[in-house]
N, C-alpha and C. Protein backbone atom coordinates (compact mmCIF):
# COMPACT_ATOMS: atom_id res chain seq x y z
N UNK A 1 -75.33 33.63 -39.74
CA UNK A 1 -75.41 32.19 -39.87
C UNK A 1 -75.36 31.81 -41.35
N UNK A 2 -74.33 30.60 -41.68
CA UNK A 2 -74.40 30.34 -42.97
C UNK A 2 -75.37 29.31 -43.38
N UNK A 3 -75.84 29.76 -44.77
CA UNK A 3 -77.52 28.51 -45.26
C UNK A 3 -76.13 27.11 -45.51
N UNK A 4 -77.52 26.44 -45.67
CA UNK A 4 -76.81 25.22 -45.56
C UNK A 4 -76.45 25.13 -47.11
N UNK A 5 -75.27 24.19 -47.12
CA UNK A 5 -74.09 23.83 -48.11
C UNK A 5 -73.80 22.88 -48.22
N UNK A 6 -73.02 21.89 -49.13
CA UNK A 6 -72.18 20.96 -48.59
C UNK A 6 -70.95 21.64 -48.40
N UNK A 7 -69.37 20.88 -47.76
CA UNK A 7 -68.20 21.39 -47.49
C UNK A 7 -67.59 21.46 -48.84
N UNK A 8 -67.63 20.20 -49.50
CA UNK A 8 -67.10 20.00 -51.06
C UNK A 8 -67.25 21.67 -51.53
N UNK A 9 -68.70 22.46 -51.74
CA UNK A 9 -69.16 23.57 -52.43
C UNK A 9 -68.04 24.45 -51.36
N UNK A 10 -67.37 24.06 -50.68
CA UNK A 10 -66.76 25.92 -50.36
C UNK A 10 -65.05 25.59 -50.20
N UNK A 11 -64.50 24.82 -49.84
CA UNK A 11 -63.14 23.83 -50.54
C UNK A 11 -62.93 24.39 -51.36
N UNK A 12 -61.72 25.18 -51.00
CA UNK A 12 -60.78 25.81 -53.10
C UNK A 12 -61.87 27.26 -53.40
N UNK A 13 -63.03 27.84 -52.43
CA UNK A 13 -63.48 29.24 -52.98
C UNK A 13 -62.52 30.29 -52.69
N UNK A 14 -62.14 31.39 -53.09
CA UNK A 14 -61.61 32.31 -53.01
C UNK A 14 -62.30 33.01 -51.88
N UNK A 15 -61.66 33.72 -51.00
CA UNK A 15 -61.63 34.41 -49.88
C UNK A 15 -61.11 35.88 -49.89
N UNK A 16 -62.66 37.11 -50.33
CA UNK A 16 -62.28 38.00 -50.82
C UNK A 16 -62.65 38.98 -49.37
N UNK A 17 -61.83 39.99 -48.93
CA UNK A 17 -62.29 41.25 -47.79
C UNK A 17 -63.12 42.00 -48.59
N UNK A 18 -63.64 42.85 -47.62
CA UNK A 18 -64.76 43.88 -48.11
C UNK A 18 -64.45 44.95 -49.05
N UNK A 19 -63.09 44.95 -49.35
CA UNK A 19 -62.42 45.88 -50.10
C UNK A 19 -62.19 45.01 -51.75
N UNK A 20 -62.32 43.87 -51.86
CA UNK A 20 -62.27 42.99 -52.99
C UNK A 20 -61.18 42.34 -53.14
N UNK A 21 -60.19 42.42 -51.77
CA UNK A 21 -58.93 41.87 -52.18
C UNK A 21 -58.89 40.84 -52.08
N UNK A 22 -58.47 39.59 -52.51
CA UNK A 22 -58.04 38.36 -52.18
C UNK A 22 -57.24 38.02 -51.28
N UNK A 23 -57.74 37.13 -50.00
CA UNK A 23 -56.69 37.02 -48.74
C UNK A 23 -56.29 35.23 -49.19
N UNK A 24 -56.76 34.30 -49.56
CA UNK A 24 -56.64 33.50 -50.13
C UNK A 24 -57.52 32.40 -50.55
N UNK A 25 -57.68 31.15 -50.31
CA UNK A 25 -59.08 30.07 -50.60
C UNK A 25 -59.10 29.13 -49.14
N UNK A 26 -60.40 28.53 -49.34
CA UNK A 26 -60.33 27.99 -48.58
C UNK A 26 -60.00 26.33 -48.69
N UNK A 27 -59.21 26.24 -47.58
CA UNK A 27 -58.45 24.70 -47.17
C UNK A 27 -59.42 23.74 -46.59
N UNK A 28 -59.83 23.86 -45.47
CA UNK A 28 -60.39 22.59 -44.89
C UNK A 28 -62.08 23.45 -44.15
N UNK A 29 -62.28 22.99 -43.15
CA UNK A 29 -62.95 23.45 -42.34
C UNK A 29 -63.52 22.83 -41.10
N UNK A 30 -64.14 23.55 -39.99
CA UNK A 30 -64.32 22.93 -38.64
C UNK A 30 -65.47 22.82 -38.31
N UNK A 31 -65.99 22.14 -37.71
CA UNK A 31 -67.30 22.40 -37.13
C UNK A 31 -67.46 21.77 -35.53
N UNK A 32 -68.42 22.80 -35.42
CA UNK A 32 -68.69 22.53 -33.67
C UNK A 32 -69.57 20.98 -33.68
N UNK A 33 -68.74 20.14 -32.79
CA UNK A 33 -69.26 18.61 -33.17
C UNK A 33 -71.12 18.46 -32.15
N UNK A 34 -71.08 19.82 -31.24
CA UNK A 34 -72.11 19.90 -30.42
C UNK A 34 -73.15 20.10 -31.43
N UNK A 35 -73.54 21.13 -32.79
CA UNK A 35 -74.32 21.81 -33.44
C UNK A 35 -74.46 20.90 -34.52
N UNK A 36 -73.20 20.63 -35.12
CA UNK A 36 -72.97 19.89 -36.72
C UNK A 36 -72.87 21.39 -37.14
N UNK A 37 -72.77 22.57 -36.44
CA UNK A 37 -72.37 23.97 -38.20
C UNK A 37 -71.15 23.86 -38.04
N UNK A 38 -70.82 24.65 -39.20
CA UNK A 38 -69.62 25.17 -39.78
C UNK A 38 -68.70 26.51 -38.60
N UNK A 39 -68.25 26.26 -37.91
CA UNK A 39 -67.76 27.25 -37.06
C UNK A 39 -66.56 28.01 -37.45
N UNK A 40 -65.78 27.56 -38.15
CA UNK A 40 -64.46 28.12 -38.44
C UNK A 40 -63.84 27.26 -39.80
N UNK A 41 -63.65 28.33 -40.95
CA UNK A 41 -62.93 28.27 -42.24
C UNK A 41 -61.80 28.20 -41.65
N UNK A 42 -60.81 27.02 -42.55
CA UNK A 42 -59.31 27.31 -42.31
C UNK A 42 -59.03 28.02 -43.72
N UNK A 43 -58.15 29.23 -43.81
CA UNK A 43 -57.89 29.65 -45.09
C UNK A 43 -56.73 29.43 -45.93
N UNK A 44 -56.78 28.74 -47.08
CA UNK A 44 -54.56 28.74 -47.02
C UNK A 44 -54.84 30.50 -47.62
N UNK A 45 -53.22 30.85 -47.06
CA UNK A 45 -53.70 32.29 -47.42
C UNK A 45 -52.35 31.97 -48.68
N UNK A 46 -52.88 33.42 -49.45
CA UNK A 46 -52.15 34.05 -50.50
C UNK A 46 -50.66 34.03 -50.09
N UNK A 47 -49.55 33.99 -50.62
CA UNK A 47 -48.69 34.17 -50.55
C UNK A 47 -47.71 35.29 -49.99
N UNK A 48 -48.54 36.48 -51.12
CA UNK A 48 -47.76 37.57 -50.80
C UNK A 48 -48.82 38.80 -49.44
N UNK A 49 -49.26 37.94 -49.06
CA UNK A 49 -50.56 38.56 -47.60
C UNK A 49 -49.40 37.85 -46.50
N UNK A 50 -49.72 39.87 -45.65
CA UNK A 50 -48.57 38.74 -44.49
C UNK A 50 -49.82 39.30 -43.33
N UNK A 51 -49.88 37.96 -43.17
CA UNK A 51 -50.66 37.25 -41.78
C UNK A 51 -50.67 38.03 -40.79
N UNK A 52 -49.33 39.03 -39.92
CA UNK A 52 -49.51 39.59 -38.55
C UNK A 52 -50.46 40.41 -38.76
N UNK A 53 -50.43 41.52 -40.11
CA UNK A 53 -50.98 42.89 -40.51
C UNK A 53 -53.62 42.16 -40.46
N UNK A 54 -53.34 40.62 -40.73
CA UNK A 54 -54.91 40.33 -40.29
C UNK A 54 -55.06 39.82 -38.99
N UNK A 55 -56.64 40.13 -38.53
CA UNK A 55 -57.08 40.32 -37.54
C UNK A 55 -57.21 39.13 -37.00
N UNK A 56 -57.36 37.78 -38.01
CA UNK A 56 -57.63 36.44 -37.59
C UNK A 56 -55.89 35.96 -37.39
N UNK A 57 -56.54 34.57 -36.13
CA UNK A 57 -55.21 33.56 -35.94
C UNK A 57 -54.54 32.68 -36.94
N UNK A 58 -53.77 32.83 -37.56
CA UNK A 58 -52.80 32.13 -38.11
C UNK A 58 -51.43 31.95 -37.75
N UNK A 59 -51.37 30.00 -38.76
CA UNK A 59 -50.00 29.54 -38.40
C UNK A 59 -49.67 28.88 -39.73
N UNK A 60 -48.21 28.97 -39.99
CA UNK A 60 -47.42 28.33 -41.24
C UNK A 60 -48.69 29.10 -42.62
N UNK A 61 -49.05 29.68 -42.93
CA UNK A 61 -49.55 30.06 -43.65
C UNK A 61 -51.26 29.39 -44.17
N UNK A 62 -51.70 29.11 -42.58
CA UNK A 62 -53.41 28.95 -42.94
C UNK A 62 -53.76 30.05 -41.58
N UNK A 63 -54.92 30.50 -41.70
CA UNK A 63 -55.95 31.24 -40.95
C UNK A 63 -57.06 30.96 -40.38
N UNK A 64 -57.29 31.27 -39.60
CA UNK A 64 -58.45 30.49 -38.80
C UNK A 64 -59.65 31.65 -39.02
N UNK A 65 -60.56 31.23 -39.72
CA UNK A 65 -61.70 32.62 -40.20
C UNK A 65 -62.96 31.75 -39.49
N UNK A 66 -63.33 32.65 -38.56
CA UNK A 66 -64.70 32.47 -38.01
C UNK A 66 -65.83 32.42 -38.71
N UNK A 67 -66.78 31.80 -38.84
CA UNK A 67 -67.50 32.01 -40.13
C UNK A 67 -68.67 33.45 -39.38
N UNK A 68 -68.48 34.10 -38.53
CA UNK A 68 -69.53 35.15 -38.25
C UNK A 68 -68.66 36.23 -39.00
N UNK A 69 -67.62 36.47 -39.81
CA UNK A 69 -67.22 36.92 -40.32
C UNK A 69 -67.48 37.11 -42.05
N UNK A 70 -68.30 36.39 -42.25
CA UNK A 70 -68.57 36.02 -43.53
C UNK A 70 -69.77 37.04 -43.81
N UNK A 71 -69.94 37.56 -45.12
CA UNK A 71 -70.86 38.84 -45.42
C UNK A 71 -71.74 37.71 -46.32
N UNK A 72 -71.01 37.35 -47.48
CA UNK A 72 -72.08 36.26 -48.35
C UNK A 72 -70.96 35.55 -48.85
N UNK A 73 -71.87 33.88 -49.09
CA UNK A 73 -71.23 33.34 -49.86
C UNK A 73 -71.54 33.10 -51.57
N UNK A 74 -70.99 33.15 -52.45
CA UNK A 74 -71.07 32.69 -54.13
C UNK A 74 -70.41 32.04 -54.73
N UNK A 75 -69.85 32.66 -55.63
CA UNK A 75 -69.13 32.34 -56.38
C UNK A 75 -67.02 32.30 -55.58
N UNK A 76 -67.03 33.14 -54.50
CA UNK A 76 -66.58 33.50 -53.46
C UNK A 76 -67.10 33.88 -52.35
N UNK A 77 -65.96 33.79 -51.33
CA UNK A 77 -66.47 34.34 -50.08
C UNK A 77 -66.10 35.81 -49.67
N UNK A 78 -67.37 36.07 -49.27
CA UNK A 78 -66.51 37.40 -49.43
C UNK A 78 -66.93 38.17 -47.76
N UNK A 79 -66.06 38.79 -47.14
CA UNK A 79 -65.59 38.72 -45.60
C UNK A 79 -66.39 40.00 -45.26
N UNK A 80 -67.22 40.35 -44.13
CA UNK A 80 -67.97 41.84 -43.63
C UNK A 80 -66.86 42.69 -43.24
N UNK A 81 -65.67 42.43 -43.28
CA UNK A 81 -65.07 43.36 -43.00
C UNK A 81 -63.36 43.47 -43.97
């Protein structure tokens, strides 16, 4: 579960895997209108990252990142797996 935030603070963070790579930042985001959380990061991804080879749904070049996927957030996000 992510601590609470505003959306502004995670808009434009870098979106790093557990390996340190950069998959790209984040674009917008969703939330379950039942809870008010954060359920799903949209990511614009990196350019040269091709989308089939990750595990999450993407289209035209954003990603749909679950946020139970998330290890911590900082200065970046950086993904448990």
């Amino acid at each position: 579960m992510m601590a609470a935030t505003f959306g502004r603070e995670l808009i434009g963070l870098s979106v790093v895997d557990s390996h340190g790579d950069v998959l790209g930042s984040v674009a917008d985001l969703m939330l379950d209108l039942s809870t008010g959380a954060v359920g799903t990061l949209i990511i614009e991804l990196n350019t040269d990252i091709d989308a089939d080879l990750l595990p999450w749904p993407s289209e035209a070049g954003l990603m749909l990142l679950p946020t139970g996927e998330i290890e911590r957030v900082g200065a970046q996000i950086v993904l448990n797996r």
